[in-house]
Protein backbone atom coordinates (compact mmCIF):
# COMPACT_ATOMS: atom_id res chain seq x y z
CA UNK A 1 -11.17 17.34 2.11
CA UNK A 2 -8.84 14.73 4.04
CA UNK A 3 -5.95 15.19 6.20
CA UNK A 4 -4.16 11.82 5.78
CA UNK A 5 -4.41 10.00 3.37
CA UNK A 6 -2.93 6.35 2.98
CA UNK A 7 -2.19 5.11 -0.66
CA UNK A 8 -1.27 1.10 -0.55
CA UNK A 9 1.03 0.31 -3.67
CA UNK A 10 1.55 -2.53 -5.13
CA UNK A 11 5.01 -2.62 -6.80
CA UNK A 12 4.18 -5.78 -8.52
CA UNK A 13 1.38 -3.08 -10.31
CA UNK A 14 3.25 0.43 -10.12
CA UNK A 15 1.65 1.40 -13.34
CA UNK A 16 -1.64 1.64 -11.17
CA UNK A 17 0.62 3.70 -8.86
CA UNK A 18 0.52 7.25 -10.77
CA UNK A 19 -3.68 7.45 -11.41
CA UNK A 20 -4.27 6.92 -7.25
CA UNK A 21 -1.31 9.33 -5.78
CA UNK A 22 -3.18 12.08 -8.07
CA UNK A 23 -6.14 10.72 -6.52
CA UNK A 24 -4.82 11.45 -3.53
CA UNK A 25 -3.41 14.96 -4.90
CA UNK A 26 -6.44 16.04 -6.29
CA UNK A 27 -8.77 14.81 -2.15
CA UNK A 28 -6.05 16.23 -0.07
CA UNK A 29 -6.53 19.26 1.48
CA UNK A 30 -3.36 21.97 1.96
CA UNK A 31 -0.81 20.44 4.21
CA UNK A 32 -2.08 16.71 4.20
CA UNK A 33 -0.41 13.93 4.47
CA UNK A 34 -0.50 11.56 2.18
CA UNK A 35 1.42 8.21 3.13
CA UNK A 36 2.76 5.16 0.20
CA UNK A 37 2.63 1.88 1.67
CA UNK A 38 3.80 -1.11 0.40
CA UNK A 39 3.64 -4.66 2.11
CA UNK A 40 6.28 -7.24 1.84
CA UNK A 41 4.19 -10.91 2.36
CA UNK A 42 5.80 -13.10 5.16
CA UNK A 43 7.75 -15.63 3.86
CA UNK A 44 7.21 -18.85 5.48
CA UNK A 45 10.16 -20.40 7.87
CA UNK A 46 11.15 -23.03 5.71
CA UNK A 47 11.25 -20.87 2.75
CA UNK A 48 13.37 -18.15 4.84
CA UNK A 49 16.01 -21.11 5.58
CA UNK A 50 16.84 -21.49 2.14
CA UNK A 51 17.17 -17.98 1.02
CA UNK A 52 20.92 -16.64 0.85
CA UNK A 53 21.89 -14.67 3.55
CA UNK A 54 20.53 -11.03 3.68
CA UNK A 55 18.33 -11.92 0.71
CA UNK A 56 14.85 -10.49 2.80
CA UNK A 57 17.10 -7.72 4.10
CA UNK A 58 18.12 -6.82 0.25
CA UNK A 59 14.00 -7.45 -0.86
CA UNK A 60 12.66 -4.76 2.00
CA UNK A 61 15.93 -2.28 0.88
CA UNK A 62 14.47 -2.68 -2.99
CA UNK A 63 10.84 -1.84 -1.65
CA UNK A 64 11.69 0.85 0.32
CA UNK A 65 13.84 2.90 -2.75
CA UNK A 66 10.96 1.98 -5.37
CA UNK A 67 8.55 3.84 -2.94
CA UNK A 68 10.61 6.42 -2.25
CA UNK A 69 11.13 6.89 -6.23
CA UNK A 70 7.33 7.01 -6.38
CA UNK A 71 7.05 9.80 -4.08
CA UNK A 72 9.82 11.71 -5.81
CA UNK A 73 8.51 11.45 -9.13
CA UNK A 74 4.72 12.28 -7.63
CA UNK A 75 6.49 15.52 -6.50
CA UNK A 76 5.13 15.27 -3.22
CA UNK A 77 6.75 15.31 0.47
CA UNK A 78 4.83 12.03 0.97
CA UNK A 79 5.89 9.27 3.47
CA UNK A 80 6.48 5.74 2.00
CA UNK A 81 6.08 2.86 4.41
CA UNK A 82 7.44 -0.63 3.88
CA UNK A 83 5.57 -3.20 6.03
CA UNK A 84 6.02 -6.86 6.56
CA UNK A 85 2.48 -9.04 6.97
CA UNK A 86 -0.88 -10.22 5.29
CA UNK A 87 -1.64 -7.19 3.11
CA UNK A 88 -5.15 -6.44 3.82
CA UNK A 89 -4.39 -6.75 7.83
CA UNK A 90 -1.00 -4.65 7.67
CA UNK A 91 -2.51 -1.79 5.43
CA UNK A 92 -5.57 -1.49 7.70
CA UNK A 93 -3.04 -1.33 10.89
CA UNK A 94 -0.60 1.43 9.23
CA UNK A 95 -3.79 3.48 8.23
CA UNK A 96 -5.02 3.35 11.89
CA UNK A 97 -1.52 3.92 13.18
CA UNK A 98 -1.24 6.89 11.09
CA UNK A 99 -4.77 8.60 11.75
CA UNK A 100 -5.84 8.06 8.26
CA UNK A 101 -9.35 9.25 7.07
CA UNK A 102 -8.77 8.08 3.52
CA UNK A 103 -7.38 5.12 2.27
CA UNK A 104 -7.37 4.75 -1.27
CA UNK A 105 -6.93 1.30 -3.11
CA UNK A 106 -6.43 0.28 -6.44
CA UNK A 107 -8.86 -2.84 -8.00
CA UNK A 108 -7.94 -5.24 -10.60
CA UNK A 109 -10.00 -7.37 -12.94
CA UNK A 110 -10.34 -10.50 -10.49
CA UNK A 111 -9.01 -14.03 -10.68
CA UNK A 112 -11.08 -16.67 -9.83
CA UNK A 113 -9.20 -17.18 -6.59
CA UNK A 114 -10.74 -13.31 -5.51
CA UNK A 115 -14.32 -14.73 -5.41
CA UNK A 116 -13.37 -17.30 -2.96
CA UNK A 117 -10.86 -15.64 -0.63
CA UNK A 118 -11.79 -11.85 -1.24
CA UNK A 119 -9.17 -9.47 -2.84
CA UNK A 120 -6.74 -6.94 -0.82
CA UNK A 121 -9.08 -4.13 -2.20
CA UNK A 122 -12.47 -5.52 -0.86
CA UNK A 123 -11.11 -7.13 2.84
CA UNK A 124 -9.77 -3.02 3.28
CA UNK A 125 -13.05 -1.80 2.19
CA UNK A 126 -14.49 -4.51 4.45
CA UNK A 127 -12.86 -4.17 7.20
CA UNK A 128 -10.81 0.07 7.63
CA UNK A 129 -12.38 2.26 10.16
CA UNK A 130 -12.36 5.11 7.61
CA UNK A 131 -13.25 5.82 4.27
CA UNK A 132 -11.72 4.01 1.09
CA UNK A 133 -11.60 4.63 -2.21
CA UNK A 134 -11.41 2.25 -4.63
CA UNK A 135 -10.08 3.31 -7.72
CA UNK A 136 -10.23 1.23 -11.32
């Protein structure tokens, strides 16, 4: 059914991890690709100053080998993509980067906070060029 298929994880929510990479399985058709991507938030200047040398260096390392344990244990050749940025904007650019025609996102009961500013989730359903998938 797809070719490419981008699957945005949230390490701060792996357990919601497994259920969309055999989402992503179970939609992709023989030889797709199915890309991880996980996004590191920018860290504002003044924050960055008072971090100990190499500490961002040391948080994008620890991203990169959780995703890369995720695709291993999904028993997939799958990429997995560490990005820096605003979430929403940063998945939306690595899905159009990579030719996606699926992206697949995983929702959470909302805060408050979501109904104001709009969650990851709904600003990629909002605002990707292909199909998403939002999955509970």
């Amino acid at each position: 059914m797809y070719k490419t298929i981008l699957v945005p994880i949230d390490l701060a929510h792996v357990e919601q991890g497994k259920p969309m990479i055999d989402v992503a399985k179970a939609l992709a058709d023989k030889g797709a690709a199915i890309i991880l991507v996980y996004v590191v938030e920018d860290v504002p200047a003044r924050v960055t100053a008072e971090l100990p040398s190499g500490a961002h260096k040391k948080i994008l390392e620890h991203a990169q080998s959780e995703l890369d344990a995720m695709a291993s244990l999904a028993g997939l050749d799958v990429d997995a993509i560490v990005r820096e940025g605003h979430p929403p904007t940063a998945i939306i650019a690595v899905a159009e980067e990579k030719g996606a025609d699926l992206i697949i996102v995983a929702s959470h009961r909302p805060d408050w906070h979501d109904y104001l500013l709009g969650s990851t989730a709904a600003r990629v359903v909002r605002h990707a060029q292909c199909s998403v998938l939002v999955v509970r």
